[in-house]
N, C-alpha and C. Protein backbone atom coordinates (compact mmCIF):
# COMPACT_ATOMS: atom_id res chain seq x y z
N UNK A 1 4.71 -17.03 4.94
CA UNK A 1 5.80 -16.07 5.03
C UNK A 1 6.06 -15.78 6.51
N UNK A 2 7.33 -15.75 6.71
CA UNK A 2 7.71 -15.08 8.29
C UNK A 2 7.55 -13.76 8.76
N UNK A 3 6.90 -13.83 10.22
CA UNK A 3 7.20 -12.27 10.51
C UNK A 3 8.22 -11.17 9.63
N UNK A 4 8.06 -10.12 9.69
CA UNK A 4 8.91 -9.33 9.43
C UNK A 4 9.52 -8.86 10.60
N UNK A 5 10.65 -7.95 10.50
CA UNK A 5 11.10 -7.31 12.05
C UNK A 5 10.58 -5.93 12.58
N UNK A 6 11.24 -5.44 13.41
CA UNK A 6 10.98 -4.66 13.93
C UNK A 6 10.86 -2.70 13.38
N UNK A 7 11.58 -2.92 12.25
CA UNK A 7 11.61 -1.72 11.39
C UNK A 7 10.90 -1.68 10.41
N UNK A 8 10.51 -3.07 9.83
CA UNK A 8 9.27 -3.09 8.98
C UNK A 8 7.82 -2.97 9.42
N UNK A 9 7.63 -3.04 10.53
CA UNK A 9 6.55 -2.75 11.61
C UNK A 9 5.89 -1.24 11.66
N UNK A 10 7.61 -0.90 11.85
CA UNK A 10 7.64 0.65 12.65
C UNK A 10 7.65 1.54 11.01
N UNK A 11 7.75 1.07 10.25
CA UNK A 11 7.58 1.67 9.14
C UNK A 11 6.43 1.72 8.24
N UNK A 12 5.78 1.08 8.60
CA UNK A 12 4.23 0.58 7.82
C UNK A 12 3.65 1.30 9.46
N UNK A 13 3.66 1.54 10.21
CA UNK A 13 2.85 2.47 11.25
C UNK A 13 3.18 3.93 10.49
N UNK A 14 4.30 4.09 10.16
CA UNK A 14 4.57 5.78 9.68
C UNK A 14 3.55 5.72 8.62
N UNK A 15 3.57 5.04 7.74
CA UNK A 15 2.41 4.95 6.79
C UNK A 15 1.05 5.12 7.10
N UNK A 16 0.67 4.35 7.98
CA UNK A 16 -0.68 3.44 8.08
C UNK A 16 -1.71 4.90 8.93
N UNK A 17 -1.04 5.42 9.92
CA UNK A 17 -1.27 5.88 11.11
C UNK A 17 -1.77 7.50 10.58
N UNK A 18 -0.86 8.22 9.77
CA UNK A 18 -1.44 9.37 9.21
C UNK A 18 -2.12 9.36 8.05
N UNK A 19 -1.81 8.09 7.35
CA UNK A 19 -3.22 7.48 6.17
C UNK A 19 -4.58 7.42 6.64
N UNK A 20 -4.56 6.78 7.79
CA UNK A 20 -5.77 6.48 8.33
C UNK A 20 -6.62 8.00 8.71
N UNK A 21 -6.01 8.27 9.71
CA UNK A 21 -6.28 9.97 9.92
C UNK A 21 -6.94 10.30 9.26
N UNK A 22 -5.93 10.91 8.00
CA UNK A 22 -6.33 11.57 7.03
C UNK A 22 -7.58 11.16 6.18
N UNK A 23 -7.66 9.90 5.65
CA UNK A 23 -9.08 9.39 5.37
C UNK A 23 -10.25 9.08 6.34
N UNK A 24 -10.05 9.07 7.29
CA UNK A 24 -11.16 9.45 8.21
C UNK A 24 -11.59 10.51 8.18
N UNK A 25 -10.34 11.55 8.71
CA UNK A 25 -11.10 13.17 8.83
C UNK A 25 -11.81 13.50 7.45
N UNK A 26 -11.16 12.79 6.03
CA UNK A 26 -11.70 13.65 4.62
C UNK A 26 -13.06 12.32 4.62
N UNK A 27 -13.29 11.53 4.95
CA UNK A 27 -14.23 10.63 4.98
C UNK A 27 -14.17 9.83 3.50
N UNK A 28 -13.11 9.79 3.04
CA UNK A 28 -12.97 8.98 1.65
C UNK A 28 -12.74 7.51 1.41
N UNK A 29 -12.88 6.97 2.76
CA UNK A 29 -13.01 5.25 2.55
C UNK A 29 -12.35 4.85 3.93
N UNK A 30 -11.36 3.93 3.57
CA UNK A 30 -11.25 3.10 4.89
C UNK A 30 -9.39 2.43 4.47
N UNK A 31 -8.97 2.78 5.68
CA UNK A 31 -7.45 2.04 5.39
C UNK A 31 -7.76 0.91 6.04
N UNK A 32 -6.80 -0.28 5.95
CA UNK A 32 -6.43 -1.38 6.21
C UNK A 32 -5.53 -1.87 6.27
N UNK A 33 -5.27 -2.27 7.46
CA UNK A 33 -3.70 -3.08 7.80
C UNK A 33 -3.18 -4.63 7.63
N UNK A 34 -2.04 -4.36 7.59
CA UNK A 34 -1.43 -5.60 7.11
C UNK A 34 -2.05 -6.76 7.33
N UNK A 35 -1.80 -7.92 6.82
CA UNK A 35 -2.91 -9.40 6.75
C UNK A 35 -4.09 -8.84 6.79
N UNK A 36 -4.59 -8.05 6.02
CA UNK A 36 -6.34 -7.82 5.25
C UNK A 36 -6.12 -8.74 3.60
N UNK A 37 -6.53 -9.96 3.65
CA UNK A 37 -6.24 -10.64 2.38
C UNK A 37 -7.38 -10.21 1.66
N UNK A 38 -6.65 -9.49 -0.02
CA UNK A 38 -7.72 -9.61 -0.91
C UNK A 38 -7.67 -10.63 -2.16
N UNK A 39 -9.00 -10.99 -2.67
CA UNK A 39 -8.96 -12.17 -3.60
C UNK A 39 -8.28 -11.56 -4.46
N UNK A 40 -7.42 -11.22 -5.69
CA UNK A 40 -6.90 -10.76 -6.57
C UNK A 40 -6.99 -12.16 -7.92
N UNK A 41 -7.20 -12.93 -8.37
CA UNK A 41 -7.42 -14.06 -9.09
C UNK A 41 -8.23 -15.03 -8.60
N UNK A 42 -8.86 -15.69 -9.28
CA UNK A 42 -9.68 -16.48 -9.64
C UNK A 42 -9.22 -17.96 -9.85
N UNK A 43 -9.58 -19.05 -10.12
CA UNK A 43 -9.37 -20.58 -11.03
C UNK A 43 -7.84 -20.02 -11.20
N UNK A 44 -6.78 -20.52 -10.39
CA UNK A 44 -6.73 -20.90 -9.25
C UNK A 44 -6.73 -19.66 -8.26
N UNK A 45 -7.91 -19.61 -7.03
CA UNK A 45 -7.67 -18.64 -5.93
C UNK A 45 -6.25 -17.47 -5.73
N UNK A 46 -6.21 -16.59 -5.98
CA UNK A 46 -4.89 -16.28 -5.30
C UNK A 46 -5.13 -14.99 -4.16
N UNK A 47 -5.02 -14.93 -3.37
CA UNK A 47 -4.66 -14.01 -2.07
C UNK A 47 -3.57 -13.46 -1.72
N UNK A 48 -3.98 -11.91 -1.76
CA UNK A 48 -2.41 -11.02 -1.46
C UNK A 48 -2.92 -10.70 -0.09
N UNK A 49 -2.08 -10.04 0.50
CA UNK A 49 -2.18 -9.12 1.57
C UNK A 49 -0.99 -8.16 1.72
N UNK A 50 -1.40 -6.72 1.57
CA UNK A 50 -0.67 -6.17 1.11
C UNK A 50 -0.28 -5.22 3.06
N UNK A 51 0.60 -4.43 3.01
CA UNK A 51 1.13 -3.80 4.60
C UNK A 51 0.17 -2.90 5.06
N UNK A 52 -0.65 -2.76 3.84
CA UNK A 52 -1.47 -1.22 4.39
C UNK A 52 -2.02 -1.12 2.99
N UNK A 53 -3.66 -0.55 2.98
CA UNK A 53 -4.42 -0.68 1.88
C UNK A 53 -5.29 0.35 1.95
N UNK A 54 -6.03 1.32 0.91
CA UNK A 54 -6.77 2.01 0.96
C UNK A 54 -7.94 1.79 -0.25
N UNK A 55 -9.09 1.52 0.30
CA UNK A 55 -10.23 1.59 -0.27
C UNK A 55 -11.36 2.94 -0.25
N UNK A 56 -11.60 3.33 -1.79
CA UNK A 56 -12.54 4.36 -1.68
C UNK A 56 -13.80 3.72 -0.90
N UNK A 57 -14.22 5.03 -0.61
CA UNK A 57 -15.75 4.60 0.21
C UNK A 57 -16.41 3.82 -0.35
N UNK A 58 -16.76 4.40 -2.18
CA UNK A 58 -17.85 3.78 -2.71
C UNK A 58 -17.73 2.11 -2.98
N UNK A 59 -16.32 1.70 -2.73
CA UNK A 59 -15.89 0.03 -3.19
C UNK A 59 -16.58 -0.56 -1.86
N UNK A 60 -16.99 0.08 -0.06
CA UNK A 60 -17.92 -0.90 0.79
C UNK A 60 -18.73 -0.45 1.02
N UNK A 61 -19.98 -1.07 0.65
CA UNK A 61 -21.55 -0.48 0.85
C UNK A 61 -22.06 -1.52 2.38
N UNK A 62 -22.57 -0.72 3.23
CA UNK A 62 -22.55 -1.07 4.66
C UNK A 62 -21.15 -1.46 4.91
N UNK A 63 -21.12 -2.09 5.81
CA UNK A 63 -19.81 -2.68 6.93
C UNK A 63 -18.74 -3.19 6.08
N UNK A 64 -17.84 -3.56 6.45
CA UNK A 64 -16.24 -3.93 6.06
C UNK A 64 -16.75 -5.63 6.41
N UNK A 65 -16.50 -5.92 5.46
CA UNK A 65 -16.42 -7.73 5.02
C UNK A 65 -15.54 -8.16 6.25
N UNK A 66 -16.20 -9.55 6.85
CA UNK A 66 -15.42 -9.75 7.77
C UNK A 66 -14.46 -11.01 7.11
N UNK A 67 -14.32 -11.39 5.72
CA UNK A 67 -13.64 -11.89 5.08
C UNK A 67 -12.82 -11.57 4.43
N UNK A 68 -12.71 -12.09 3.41
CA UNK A 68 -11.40 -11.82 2.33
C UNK A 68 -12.15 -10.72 1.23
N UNK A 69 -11.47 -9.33 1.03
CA UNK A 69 -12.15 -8.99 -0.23
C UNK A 69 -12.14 -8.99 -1.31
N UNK A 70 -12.65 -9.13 -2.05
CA UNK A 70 -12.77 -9.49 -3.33
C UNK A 70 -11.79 -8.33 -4.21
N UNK A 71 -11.17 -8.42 -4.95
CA UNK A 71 -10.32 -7.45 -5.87
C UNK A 71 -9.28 -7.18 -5.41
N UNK A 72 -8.85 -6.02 -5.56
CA UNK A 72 -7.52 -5.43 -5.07
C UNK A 72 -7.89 -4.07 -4.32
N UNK A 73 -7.25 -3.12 -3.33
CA UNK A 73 -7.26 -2.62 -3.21
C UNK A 73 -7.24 -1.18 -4.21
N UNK A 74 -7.68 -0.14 -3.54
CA UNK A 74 -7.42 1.30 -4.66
C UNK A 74 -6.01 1.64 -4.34
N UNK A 75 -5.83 1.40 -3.34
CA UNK A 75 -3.71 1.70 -3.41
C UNK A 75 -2.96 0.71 -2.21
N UNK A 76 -2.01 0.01 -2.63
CA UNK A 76 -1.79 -1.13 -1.68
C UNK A 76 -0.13 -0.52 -1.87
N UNK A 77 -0.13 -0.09 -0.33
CA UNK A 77 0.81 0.21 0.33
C UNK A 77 2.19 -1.23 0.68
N UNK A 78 3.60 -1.75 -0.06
CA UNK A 78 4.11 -2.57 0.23
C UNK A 78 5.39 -1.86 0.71
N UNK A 79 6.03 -2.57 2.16
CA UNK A 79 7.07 -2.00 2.80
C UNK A 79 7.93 -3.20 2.56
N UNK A 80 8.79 -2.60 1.87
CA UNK A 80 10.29 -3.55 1.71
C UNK A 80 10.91 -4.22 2.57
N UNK A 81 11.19 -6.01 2.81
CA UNK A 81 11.83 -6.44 4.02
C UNK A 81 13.06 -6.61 3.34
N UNK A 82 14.15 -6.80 4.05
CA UNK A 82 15.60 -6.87 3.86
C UNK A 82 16.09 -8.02 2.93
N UNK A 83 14.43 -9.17 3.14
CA UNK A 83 15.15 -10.37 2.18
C UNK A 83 14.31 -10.35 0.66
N UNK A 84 13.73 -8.94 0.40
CA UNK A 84 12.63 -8.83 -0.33
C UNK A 84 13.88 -8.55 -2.04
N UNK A 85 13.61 -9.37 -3.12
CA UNK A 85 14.68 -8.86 -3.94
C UNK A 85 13.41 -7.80 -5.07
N UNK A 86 14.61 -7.07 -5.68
CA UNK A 86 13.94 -5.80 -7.07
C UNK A 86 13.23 -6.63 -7.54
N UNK A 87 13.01 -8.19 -7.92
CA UNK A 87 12.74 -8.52 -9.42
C UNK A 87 11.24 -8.80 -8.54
N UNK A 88 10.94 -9.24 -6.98
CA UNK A 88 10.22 -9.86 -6.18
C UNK A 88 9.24 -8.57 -6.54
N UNK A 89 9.54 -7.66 -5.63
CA UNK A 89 8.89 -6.39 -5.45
C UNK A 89 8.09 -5.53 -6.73
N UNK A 90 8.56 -5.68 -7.67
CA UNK A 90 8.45 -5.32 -9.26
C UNK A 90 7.10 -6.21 -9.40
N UNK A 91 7.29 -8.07 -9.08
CA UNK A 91 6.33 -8.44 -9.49
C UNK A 91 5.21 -8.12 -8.53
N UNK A 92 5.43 -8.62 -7.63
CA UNK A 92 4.35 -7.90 -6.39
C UNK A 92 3.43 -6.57 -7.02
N UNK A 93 4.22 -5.63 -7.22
CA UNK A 93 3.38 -4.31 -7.64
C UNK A 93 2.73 -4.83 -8.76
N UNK A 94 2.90 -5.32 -9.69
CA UNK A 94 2.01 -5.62 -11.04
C UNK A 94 1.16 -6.59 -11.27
N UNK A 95 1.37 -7.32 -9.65
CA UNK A 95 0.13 -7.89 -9.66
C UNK A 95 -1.30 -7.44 -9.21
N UNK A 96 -0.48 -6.37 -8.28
CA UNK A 96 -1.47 -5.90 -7.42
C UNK A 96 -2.04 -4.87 -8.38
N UNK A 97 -1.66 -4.71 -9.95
CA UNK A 97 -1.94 -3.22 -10.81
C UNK A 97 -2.59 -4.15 -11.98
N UNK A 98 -2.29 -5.41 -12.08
CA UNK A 98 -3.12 -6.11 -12.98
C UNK A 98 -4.46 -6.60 -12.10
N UNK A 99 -4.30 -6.71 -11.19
CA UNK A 99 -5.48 -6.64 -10.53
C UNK A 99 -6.70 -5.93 -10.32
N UNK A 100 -6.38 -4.37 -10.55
CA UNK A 100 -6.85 -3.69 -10.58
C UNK A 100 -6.25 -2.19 -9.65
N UNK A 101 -5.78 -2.59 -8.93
CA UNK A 101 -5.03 -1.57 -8.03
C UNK A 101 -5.05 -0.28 -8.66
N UNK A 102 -5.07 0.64 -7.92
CA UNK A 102 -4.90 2.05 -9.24
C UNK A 102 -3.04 2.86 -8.53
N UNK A 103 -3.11 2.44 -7.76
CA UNK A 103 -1.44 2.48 -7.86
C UNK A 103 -0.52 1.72 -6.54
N UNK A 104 0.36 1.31 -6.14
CA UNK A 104 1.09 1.20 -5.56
C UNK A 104 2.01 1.71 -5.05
N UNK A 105 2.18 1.54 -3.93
CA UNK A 105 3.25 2.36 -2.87
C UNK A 105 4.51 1.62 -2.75
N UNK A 106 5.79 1.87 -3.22
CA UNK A 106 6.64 0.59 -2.42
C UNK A 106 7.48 1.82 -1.64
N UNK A 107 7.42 1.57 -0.38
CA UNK A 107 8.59 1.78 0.67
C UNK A 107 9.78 1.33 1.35
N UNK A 108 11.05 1.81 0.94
CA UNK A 108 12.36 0.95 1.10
C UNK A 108 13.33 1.84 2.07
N UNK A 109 12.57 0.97 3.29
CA UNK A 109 13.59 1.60 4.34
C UNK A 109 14.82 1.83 4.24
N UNK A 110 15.42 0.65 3.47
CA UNK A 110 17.06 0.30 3.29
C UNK A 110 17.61 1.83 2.92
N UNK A 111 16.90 2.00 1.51
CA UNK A 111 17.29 3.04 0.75
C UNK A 111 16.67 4.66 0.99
N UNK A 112 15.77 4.70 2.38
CA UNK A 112 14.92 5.20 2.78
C UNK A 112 13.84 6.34 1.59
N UNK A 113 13.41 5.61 0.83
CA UNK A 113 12.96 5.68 -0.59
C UNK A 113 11.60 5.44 -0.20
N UNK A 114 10.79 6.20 -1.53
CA UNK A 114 9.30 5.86 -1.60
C UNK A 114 9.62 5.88 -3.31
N UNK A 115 8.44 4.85 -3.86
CA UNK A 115 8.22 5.22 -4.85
C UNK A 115 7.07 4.70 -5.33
N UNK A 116 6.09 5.03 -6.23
CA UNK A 116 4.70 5.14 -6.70
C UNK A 116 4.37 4.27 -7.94
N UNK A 117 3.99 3.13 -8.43
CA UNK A 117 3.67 2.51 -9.34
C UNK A 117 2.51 2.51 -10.20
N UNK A 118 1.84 2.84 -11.15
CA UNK A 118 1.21 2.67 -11.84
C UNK A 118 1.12 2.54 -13.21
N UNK A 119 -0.12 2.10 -13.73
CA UNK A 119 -0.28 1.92 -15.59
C UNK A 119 0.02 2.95 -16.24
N UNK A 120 0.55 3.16 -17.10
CA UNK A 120 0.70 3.88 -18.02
C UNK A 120 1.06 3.61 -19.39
N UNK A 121 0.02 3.79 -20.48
CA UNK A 121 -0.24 3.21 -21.64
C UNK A 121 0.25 1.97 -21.71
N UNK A 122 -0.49 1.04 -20.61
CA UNK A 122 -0.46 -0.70 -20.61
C UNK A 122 1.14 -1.36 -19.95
N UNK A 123 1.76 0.02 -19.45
CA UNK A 123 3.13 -0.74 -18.79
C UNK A 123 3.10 0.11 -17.32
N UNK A 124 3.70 -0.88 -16.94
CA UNK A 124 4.33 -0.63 -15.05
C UNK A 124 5.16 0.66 -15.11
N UNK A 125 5.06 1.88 -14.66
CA UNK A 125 5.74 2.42 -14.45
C UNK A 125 6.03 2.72 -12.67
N UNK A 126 7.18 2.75 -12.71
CA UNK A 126 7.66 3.19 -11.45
C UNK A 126 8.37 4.47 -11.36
N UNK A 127 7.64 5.57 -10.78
CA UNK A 127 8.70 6.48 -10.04
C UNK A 127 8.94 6.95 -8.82
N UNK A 128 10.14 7.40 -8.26
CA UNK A 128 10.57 7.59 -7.09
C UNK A 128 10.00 9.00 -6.54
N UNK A 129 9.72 9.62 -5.81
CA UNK A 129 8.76 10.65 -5.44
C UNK A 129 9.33 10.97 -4.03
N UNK A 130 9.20 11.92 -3.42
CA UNK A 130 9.55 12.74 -2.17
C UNK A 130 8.74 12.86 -0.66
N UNK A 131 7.50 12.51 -1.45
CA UNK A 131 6.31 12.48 -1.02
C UNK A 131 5.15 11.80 -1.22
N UNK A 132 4.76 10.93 -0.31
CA UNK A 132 3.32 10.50 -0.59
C UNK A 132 2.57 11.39 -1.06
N UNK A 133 1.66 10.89 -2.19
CA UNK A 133 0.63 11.51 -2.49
C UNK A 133 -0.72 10.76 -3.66
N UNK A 134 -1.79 11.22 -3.96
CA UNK A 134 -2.13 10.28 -4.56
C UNK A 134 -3.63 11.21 -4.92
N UNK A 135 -3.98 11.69 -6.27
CA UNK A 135 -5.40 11.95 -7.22
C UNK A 135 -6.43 11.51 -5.97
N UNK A 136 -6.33 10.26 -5.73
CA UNK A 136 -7.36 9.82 -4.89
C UNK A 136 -7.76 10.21 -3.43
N UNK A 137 -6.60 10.87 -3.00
CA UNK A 137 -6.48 11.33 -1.83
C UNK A 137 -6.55 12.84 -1.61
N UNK A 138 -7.51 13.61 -2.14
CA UNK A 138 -6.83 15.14 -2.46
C UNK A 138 -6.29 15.57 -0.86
N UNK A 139 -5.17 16.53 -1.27
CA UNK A 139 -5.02 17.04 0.31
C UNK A 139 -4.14 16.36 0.79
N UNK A 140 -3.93 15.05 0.88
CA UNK A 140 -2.96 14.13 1.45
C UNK A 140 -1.57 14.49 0.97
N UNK A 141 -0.23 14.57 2.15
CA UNK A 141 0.95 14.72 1.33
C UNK A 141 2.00 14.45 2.66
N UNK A 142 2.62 13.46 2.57
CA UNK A 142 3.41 12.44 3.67
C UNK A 142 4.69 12.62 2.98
N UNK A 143 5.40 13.25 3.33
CA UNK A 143 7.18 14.04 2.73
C UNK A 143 8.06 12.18 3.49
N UNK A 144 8.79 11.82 2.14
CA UNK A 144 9.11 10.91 2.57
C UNK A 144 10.22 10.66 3.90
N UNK A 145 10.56 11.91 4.10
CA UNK A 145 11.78 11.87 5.28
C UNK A 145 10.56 11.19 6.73
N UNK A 146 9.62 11.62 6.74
CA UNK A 146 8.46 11.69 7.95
C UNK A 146 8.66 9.93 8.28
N UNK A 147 8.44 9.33 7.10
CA UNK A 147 8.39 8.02 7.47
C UNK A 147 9.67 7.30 8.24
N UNK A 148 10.89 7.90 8.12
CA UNK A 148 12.07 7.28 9.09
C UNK A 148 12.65 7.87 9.69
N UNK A 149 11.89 8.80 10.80
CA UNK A 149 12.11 9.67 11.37
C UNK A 149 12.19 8.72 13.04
N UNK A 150 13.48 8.74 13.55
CA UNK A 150 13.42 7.92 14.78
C UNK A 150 12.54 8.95 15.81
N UNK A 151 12.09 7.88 16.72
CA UNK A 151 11.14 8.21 18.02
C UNK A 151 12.03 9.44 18.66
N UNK A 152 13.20 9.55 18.89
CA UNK A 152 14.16 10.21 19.55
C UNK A 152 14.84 11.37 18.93
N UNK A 153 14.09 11.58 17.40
CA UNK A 153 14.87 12.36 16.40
C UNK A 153 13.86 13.01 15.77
């Protein structure tokens, strides 16, 4: 896959940057940035890498794998590129939720939108939300305007 540009960058930092923070200061695991590939399938291999990833503490016992990790992330953060289509993005999230994921983030600069994916009684649900937030994260709450907020604004 090709680089992304320059707003998909700067938009997965609005994410990444007060995620991280915040799970540091509450000490609840470890974020991870874009190209952190995790194994998600088996016979045949498959590898995601999702823009930004959050793992509870208890999923790394000692140090952070200097490889590929095994499973999916506990919430895999995906930032929308311009050539990314609905039906793409849809599957993306449900792989990353059949995987195991316990929810998904998709962020759409275009539409300057967040919205939150998870299982619910065995189907994908998606809803649109105002604010980051997440069970797993208590305390955490990222108001979606924060994320496309220019340097100058």
């Amino acid at each position: 896959m090709s680089p992304a540009g320059g707003e998909h960058g700067w938009v997965i930092m609005n994410v990444a940057v007060p995620l991280a923070v915040f799970v540091k200061q509450q000490r609840l695991g470890y974020v991870l940035g874009a190209e952190t590939g995790f194994v998600i399938h088996h016979e045949p291999d498959s590898v995601r890498a999702p823009d930004v990833a959050f793992l509870c503490r208890e999923r790394i016992q000692g140090e952070v794998p200097a490889g590929f990790l095994e499973g999916a992330p506990d919430i895999a953060v995906e930032v929308l590129s311009p050539s990314d289509t609905a039906s793409e993005v849809l599957e993306k999230a449900e792989d990353w939720l059949t995987a195991g994921c316990d929810e998904v983030w998709l962020v759409d600069p275009r539409r300057r939108s967040v919205s939150i994916c998870t299982w619910v009684d065995g189907a994908m649900v998606r809803r649109t939300v105002g604010a980051l937030s997440s069970r797993l994260l208590p305390g955490f709450h990222l108001p979606t305007e924060q994320l496309f907020v220019r340097a100058d604004g």
